[in-house]
C-alpha atoms as a PDB file:
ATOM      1  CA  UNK A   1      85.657  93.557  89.098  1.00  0.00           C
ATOM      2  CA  UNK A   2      89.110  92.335  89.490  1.00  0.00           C
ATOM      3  CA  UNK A   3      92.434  94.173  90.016  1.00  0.00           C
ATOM      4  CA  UNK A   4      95.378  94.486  91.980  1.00  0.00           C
ATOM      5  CA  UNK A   5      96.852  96.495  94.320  1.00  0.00           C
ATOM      6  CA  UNK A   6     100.980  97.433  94.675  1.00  0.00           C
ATOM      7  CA  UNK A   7     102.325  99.482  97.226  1.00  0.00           C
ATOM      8  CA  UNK A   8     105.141 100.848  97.194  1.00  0.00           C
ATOM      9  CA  UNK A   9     106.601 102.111 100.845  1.00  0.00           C
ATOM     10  CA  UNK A  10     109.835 104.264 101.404  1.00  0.00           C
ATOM     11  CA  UNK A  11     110.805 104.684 105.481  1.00  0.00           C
ATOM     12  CA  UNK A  12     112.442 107.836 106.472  1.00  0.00           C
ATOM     13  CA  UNK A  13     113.874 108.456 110.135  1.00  0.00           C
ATOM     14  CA  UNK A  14     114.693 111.799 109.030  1.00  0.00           C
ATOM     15  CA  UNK A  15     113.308 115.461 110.166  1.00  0.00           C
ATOM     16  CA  UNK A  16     113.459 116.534 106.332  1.00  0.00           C
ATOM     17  CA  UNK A  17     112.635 113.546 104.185  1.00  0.00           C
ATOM     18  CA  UNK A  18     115.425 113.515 101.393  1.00  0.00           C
ATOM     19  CA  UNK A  19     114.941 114.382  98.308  1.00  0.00           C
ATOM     20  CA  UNK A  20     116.141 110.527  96.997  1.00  0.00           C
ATOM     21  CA  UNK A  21     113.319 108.897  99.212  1.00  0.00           C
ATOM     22  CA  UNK A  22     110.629 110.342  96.955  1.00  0.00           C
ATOM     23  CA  UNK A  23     113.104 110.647  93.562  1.00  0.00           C
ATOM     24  CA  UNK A  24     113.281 106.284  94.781  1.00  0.00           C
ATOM     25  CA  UNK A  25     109.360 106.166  94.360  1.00  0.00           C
ATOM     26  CA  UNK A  26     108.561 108.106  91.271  1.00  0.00           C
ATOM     27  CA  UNK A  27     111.294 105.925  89.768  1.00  0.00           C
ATOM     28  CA  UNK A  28     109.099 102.555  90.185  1.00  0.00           C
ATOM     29  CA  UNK A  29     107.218 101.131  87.373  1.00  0.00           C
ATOM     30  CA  UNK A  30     103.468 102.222  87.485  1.00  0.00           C
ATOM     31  CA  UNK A  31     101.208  99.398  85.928  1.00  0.00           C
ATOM     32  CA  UNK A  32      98.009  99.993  84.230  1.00  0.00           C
ATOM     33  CA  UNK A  33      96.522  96.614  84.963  1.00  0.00           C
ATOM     34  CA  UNK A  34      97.134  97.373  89.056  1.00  0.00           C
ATOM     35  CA  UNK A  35      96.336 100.144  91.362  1.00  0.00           C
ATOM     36  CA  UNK A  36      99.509 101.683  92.441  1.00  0.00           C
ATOM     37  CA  UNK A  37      99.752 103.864  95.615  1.00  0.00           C
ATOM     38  CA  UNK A  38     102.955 104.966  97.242  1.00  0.00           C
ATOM     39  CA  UNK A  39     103.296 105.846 100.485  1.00  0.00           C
ATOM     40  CA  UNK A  40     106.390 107.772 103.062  1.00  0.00           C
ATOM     41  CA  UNK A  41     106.082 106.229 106.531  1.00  0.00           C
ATOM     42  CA  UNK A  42     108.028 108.789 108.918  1.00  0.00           C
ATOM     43  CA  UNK A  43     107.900 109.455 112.594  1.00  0.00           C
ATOM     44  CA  UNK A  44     105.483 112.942 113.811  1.00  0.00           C
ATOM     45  CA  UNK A  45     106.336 115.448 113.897  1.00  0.00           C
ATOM     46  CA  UNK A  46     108.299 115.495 110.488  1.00  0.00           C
ATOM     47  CA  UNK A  47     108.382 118.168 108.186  1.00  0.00           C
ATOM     48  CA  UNK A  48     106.351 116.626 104.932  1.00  0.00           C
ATOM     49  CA  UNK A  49     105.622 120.101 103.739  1.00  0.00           C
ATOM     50  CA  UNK A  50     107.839 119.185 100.341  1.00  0.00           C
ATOM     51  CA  UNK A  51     106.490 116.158 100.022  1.00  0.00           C
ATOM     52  CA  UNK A  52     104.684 115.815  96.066  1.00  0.00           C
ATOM     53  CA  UNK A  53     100.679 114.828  96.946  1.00  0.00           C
ATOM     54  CA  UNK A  54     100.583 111.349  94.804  1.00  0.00           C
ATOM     55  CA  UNK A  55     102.923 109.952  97.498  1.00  0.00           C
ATOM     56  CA  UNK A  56     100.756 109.678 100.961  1.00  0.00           C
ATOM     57  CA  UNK A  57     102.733 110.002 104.162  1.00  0.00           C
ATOM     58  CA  UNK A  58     102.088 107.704 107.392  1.00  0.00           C
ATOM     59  CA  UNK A  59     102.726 108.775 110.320  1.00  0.00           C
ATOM     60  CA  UNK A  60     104.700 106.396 113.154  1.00  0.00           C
ATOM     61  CA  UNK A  61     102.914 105.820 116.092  1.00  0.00           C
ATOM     62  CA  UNK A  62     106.177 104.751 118.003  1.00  0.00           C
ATOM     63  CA  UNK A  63     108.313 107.168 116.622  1.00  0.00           C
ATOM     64  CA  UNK A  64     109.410 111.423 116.653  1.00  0.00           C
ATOM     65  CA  UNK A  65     110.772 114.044 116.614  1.00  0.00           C
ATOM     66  CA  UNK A  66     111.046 116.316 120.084  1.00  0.00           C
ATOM     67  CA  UNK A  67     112.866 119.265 119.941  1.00  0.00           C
ATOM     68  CA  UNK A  68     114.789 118.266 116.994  1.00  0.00           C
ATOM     69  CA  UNK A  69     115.740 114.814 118.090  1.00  0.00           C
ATOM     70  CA  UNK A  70     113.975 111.064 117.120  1.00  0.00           C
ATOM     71  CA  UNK A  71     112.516 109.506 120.316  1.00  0.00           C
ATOM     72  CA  UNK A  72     111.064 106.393 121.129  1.00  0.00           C
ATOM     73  CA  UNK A  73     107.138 106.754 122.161  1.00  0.00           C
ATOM     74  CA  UNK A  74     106.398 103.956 124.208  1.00  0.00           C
ATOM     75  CA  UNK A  75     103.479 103.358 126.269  1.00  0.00           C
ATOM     76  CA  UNK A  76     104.844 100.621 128.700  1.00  0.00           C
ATOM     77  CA  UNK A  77     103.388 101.083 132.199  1.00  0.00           C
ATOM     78  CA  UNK A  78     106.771 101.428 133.519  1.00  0.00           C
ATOM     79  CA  UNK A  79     109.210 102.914 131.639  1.00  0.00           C
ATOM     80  CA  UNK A  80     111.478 105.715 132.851  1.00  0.00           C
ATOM     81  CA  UNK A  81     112.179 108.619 131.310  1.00  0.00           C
ATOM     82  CA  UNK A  82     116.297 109.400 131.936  1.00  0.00           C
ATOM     83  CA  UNK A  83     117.747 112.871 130.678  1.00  0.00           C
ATOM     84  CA  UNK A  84     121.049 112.520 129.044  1.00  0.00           C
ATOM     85  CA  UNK A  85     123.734 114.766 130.296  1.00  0.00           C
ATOM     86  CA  UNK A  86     125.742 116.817 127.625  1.00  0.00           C
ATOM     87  CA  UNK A  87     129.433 115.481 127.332  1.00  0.00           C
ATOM     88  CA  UNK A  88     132.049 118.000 128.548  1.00  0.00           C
ATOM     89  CA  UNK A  89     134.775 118.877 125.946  1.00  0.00           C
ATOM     90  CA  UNK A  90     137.587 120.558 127.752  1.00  0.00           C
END
């Protein structure tokens, strides 16, 4: 049997996914001659807990979220880890 396939893929760097990534998806056209999936790719760590179950959320390997902030999650052999000093307001 033949058919096709759409995806449909909304990206999200934030903690909270906003409410227009997923309001963005279930506004595309769903066709009855294809299989249509729709996925949210965000980085770990995100909070997907309001996140409707027809759209499928992917995980970033590279990407999340430590103590509230996005980080990079890189593997290189050697890369350094530097900690960022606050900026003093006086």
């Amino acid at each position: 049997m033949y058919y096709n396939e759409v995806a449909f893929i909304v990206i999200s760097f934030d903690p909270v996914p906003r409410e227009n990534c997923i309001s963005a998806l279930d506004a595309l056209p769903v066709s009855h001659e294809s299989r249509t999936k729709k996925y949210l790719l965000t980085p770990q760590a995100t909070d997907t807990s309001g996140i409707p179950p027809h759209v499928r959320v992917i995980e970033m390997n590279s990407f999340a979220f430590v103590q509230g902030e996005l980080v990079w999650l890189t593997k290189k052999q050697n890369a350094k880890r530097f900690v960022q000093e606050s900026a003093v307001t006086a």
